[in-house]
N, C-alpha and C. Protein backbone atom coordinates (compact mmCIF):
# COMPACT_ATOMS: atom_id res chain seq x y z
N UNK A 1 -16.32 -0.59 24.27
CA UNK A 1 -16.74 -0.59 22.87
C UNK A 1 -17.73 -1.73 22.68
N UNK A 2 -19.06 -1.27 22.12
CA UNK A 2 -19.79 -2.71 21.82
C UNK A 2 -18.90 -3.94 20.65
N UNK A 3 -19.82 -4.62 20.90
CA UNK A 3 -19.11 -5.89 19.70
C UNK A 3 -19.20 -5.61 18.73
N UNK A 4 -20.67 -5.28 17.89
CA UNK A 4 -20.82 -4.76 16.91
C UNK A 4 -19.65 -4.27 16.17
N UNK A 5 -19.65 -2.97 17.09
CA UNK A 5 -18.63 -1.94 16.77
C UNK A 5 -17.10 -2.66 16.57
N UNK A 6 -16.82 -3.46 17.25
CA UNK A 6 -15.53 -4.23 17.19
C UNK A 6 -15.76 -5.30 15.90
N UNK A 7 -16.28 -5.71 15.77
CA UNK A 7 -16.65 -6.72 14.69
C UNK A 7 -16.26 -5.56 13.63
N UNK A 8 -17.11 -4.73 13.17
CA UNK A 8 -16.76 -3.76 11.99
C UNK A 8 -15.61 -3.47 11.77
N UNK A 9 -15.39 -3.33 13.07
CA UNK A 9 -13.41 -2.52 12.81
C UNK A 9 -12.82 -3.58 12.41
N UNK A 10 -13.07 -4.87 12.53
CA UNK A 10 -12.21 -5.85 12.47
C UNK A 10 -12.23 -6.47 10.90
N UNK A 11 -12.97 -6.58 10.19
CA UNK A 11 -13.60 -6.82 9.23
C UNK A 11 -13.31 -5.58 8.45
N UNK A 12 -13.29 -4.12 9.06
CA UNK A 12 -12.81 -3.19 7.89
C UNK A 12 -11.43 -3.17 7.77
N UNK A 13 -10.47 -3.93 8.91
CA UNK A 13 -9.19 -3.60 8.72
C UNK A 13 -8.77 -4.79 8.27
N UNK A 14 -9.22 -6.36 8.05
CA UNK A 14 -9.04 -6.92 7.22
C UNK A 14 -9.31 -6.89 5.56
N UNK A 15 -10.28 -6.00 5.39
CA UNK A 15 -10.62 -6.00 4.07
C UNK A 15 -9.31 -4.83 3.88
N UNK A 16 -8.69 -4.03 4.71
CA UNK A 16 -8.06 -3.10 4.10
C UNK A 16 -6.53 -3.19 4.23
N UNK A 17 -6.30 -4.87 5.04
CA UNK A 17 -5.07 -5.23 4.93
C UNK A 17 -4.98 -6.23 3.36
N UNK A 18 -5.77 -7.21 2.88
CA UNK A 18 -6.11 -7.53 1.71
C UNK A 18 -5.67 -6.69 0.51
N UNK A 19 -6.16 -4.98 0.89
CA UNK A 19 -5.92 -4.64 -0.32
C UNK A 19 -5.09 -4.08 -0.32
N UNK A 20 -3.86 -3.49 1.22
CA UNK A 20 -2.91 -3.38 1.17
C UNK A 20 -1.98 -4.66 0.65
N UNK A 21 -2.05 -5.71 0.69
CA UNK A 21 -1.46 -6.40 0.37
C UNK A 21 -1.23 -6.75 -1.13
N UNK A 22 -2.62 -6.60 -1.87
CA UNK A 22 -2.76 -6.29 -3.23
C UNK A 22 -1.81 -5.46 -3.70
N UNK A 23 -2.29 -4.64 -3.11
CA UNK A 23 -1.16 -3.12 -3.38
C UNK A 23 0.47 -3.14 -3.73
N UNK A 24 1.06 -4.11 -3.07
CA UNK A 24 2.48 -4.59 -3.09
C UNK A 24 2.68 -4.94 -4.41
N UNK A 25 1.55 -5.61 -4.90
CA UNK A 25 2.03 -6.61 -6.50
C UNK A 25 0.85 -5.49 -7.40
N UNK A 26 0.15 -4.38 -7.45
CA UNK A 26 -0.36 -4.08 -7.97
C UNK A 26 -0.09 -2.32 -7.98
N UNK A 27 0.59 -2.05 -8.83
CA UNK A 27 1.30 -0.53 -8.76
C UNK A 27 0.37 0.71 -8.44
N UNK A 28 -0.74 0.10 -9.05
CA UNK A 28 -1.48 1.62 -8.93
C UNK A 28 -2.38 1.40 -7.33
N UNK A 29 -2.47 0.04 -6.87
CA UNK A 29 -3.03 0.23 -5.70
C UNK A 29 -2.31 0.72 -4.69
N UNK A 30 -2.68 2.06 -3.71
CA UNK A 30 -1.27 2.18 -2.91
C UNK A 30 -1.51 0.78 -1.78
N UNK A 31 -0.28 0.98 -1.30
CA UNK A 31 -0.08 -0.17 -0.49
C UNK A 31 0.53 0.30 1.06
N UNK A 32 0.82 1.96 1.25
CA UNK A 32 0.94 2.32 2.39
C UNK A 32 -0.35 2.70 3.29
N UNK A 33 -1.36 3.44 3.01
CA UNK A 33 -2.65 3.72 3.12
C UNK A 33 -3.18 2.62 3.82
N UNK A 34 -3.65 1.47 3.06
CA UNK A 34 -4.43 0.79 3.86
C UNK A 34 -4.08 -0.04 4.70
N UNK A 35 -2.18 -0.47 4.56
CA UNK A 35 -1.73 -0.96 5.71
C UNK A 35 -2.10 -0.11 7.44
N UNK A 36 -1.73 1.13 7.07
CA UNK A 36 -1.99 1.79 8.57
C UNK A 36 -3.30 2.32 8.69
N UNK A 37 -4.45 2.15 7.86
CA UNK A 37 -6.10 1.67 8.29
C UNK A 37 -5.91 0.43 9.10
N UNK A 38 -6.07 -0.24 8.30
CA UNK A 38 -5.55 -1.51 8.98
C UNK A 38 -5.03 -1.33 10.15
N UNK A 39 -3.52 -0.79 10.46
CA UNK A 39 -3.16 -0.72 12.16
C UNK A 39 -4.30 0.21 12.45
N UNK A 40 -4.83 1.24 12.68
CA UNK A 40 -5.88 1.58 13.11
C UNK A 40 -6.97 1.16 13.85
N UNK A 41 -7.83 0.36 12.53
CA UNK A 41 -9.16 -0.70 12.77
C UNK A 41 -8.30 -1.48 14.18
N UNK A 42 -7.61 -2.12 13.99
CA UNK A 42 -7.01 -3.17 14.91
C UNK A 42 -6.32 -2.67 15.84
N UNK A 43 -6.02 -1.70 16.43
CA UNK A 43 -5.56 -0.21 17.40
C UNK A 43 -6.63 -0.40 18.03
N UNK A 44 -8.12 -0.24 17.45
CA UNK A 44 -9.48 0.60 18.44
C UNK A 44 -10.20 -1.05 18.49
N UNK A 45 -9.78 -2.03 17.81
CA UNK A 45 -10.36 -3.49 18.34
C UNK A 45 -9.97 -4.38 19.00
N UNK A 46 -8.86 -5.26 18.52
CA UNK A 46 -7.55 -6.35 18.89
C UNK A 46 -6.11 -5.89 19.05
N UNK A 47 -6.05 -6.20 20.00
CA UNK A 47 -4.82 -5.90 20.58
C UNK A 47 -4.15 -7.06 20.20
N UNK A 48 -4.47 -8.28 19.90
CA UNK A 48 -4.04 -9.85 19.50
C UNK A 48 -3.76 -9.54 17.75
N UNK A 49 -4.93 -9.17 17.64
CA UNK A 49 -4.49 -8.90 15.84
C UNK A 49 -3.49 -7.78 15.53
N UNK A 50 -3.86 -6.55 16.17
CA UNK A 50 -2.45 -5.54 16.04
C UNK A 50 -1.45 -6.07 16.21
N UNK A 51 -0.96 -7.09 17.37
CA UNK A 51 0.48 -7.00 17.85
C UNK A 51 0.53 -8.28 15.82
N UNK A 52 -0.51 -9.34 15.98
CA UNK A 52 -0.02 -10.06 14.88
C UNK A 52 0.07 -9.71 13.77
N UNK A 53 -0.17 -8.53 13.08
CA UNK A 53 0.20 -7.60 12.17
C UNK A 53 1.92 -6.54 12.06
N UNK A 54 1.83 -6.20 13.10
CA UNK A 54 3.16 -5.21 13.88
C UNK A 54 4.47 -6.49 13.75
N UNK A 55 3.76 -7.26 14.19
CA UNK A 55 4.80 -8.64 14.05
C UNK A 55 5.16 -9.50 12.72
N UNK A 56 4.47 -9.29 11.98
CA UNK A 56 4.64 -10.55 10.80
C UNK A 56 5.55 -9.92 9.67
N UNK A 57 6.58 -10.62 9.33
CA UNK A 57 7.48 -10.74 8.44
C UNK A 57 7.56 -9.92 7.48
N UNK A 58 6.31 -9.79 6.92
CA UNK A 58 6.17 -9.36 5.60
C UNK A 58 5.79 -7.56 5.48
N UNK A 59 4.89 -7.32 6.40
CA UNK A 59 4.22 -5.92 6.63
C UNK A 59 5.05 -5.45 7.97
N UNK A 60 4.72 -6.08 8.96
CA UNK A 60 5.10 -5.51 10.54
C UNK A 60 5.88 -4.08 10.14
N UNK A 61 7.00 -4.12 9.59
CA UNK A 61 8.25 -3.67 9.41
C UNK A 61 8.03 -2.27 8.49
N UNK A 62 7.17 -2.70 7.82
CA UNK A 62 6.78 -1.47 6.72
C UNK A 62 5.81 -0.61 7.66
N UNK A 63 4.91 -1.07 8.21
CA UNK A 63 4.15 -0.36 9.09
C UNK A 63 4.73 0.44 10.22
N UNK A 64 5.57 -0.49 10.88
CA UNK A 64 6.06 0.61 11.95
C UNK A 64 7.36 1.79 11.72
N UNK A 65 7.88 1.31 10.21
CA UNK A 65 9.25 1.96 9.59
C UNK A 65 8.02 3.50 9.04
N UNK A 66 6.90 3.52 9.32
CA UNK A 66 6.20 4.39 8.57
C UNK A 66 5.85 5.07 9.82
N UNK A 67 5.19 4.10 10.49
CA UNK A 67 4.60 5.18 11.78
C UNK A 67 5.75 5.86 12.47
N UNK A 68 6.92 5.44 13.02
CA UNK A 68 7.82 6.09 13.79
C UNK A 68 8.39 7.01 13.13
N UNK A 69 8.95 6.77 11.78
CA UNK A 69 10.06 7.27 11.18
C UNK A 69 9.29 8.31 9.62
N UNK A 70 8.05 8.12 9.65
CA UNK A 70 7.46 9.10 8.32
C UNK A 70 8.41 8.52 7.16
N UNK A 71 8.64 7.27 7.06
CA UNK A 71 9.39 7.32 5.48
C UNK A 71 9.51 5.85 4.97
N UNK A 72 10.19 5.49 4.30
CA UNK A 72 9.72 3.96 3.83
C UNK A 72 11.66 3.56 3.47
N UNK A 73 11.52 2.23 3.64
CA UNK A 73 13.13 1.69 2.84
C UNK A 73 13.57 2.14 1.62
N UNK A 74 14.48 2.66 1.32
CA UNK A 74 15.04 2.32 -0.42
C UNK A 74 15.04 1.22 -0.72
N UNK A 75 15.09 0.11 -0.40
CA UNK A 75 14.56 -0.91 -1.37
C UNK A 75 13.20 -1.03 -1.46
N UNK A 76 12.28 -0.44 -0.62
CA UNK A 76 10.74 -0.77 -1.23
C UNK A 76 10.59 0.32 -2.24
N UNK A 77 11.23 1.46 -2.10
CA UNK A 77 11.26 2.18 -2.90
C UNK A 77 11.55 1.92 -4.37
N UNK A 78 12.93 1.72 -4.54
CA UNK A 78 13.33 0.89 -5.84
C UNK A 78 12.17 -0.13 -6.21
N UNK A 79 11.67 -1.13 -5.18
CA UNK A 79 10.76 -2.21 -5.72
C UNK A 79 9.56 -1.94 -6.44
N UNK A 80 8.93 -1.19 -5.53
CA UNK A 80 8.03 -0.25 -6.12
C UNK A 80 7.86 0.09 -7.10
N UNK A 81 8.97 0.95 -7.56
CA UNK A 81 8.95 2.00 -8.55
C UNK A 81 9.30 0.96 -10.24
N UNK A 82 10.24 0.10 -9.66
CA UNK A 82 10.30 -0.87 -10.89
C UNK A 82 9.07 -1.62 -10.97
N UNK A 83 8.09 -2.26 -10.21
CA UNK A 83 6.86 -2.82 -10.76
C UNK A 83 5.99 -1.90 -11.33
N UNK A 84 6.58 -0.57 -10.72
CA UNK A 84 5.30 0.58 -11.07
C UNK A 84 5.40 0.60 -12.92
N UNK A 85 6.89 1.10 -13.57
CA UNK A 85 7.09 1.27 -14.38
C UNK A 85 6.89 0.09 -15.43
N UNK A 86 7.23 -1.14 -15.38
CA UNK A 86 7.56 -2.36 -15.51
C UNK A 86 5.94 -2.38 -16.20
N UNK A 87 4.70 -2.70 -14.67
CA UNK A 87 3.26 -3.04 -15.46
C UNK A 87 2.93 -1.93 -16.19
N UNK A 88 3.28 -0.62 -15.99
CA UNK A 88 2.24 0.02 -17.08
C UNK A 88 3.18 0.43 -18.25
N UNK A 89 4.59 -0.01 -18.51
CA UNK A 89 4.90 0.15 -19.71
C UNK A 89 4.88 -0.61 -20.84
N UNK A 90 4.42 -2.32 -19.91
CA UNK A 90 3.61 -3.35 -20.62
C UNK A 90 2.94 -2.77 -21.15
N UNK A 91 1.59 -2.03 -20.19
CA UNK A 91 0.43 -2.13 -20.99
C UNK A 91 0.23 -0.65 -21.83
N UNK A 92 1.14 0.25 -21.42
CA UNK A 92 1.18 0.74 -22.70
C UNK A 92 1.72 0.15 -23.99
N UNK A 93 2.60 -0.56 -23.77
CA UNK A 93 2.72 -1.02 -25.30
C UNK A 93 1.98 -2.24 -25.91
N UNK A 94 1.79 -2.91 -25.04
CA UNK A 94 1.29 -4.29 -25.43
C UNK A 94 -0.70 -4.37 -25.03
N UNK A 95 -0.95 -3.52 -24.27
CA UNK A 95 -2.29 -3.30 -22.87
C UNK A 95 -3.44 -2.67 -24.08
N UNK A 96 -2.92 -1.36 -24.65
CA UNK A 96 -3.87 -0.49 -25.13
C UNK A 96 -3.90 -0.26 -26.06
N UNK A 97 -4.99 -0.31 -26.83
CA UNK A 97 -4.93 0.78 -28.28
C UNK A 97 -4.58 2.67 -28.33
N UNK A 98 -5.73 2.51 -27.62
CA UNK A 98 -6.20 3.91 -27.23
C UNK A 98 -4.91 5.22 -27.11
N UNK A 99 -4.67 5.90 -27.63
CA UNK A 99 -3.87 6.87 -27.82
C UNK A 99 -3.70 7.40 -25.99
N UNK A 100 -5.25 8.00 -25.85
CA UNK A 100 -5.80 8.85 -24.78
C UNK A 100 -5.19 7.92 -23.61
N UNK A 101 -5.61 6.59 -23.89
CA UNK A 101 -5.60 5.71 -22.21
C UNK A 101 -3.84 5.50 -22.27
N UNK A 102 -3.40 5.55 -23.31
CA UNK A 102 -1.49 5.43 -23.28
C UNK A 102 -0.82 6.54 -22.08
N UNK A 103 -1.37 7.75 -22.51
CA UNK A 103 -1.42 9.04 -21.81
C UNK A 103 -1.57 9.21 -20.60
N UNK A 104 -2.58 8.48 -20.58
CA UNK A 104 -3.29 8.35 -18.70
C UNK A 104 -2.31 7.78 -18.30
N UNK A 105 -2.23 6.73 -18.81
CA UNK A 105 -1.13 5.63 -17.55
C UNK A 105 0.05 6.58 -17.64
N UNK A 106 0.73 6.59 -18.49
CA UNK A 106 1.45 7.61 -18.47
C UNK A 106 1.66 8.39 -17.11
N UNK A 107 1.42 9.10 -17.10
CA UNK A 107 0.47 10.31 -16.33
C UNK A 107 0.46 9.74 -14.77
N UNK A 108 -0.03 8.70 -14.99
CA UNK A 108 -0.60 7.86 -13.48
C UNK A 108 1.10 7.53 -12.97
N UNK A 109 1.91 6.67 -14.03
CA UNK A 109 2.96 6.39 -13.47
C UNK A 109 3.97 7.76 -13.17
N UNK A 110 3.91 8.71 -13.83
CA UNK A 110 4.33 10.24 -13.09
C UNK A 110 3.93 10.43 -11.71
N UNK A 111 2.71 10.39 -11.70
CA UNK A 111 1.95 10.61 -10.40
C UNK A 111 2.32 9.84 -9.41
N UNK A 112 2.46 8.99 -9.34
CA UNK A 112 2.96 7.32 -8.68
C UNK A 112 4.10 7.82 -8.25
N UNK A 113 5.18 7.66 -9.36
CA UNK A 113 6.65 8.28 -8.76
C UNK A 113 7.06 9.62 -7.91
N UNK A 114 6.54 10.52 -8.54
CA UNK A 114 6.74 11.85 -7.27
C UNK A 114 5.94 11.40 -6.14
N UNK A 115 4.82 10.41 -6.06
CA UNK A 115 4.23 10.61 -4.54
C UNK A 115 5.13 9.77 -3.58
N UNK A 116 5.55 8.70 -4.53
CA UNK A 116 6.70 8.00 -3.57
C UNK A 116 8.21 8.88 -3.10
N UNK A 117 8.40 9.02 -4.00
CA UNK A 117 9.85 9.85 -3.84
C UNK A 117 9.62 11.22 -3.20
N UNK A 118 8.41 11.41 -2.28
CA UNK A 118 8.46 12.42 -1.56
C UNK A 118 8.45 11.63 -0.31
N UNK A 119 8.00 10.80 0.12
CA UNK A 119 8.49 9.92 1.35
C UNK A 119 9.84 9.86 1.73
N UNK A 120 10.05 10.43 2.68
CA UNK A 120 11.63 10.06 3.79
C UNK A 120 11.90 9.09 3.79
N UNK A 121 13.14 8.59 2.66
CA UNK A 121 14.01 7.11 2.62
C UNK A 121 14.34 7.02 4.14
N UNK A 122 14.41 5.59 4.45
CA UNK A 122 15.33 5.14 5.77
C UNK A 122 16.09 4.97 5.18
C-alpha cells in the first residue's frame, strides 16, 4: 500500500473514531457506524492502531461485541435510549418553538429507538 494511501486511511478513521465517540454523548449521532469505519481504515493501515482501538477500555469491547456477535449490550442499549429520549425531550420542550421541528425530533427519536432495538442484545 503506498503511504499516501495509508496516511488517508489513517486520518479517515480517526476523524471517524472522533465522531464515533461524539456519538456516545450525542443521540442522534450514531455511534456504531463509525466505530467499525474506524476498525476498517485501521484494518487496511495500522495494525498498532487497530490492536490500540480493539484494546481500549472504552470502545474495544463495543466494537468487537458487534463484529463477532451482530448485537450490542443491554446496558448500552438502555444507555442509549435514555440519553436518546432524555436530549430531545429537553429540547422539545424547552429547545423549540416550532410546532413542525417538535414533530421531527419526535419522529427522529422513533426512528432512533426501533433502529436500536433491532440489534441482537448480548
Amino acid at each position: 500500500m503506498s503511504g499516501l494511501k495509508k496516511i488517508f486511511l489513517i486520518v479517515c478513521g480517526s476523524i471517524f473514531l472522533a465522531l464515533g465517540i461524539l456519538g456516545i454523548f450525542l443521540p442522534l449521532l450514531p455511534t456504531t457506524p463509525f466505530l467499525l469505519l474506524t476498525a476498517a481504515c485501521y484494518a487496511r493501515s495500522s495494525d498498532r492502531l487497530l490492536e490500540k482501538l480493539l484494546n481500549n477500555r472504552y470502545v474495544g469491547r463495543y466494537i468487537t461485541d458487534y463484529q463477532k456477535n451482530r448485537g450490542i449490550r443491554k446496558s448500552i442499549k438502555i444507555y442509549v435510549l435514555l440519553l436518546l429520549w432524555t436530549s430531545i425531550g429537553v429540547s422539545i420542550v424547552w429547545g423549540v418553538d416550532a410546532l413542525w421541528i417538535r414533530i421531527l425530533l419526535g419522529c427522529v427519536a422513533v426512528g432512533v429507538t426501533v433502529h436500536i432495538s433491532t440489534f441482537k442484545t448480548l
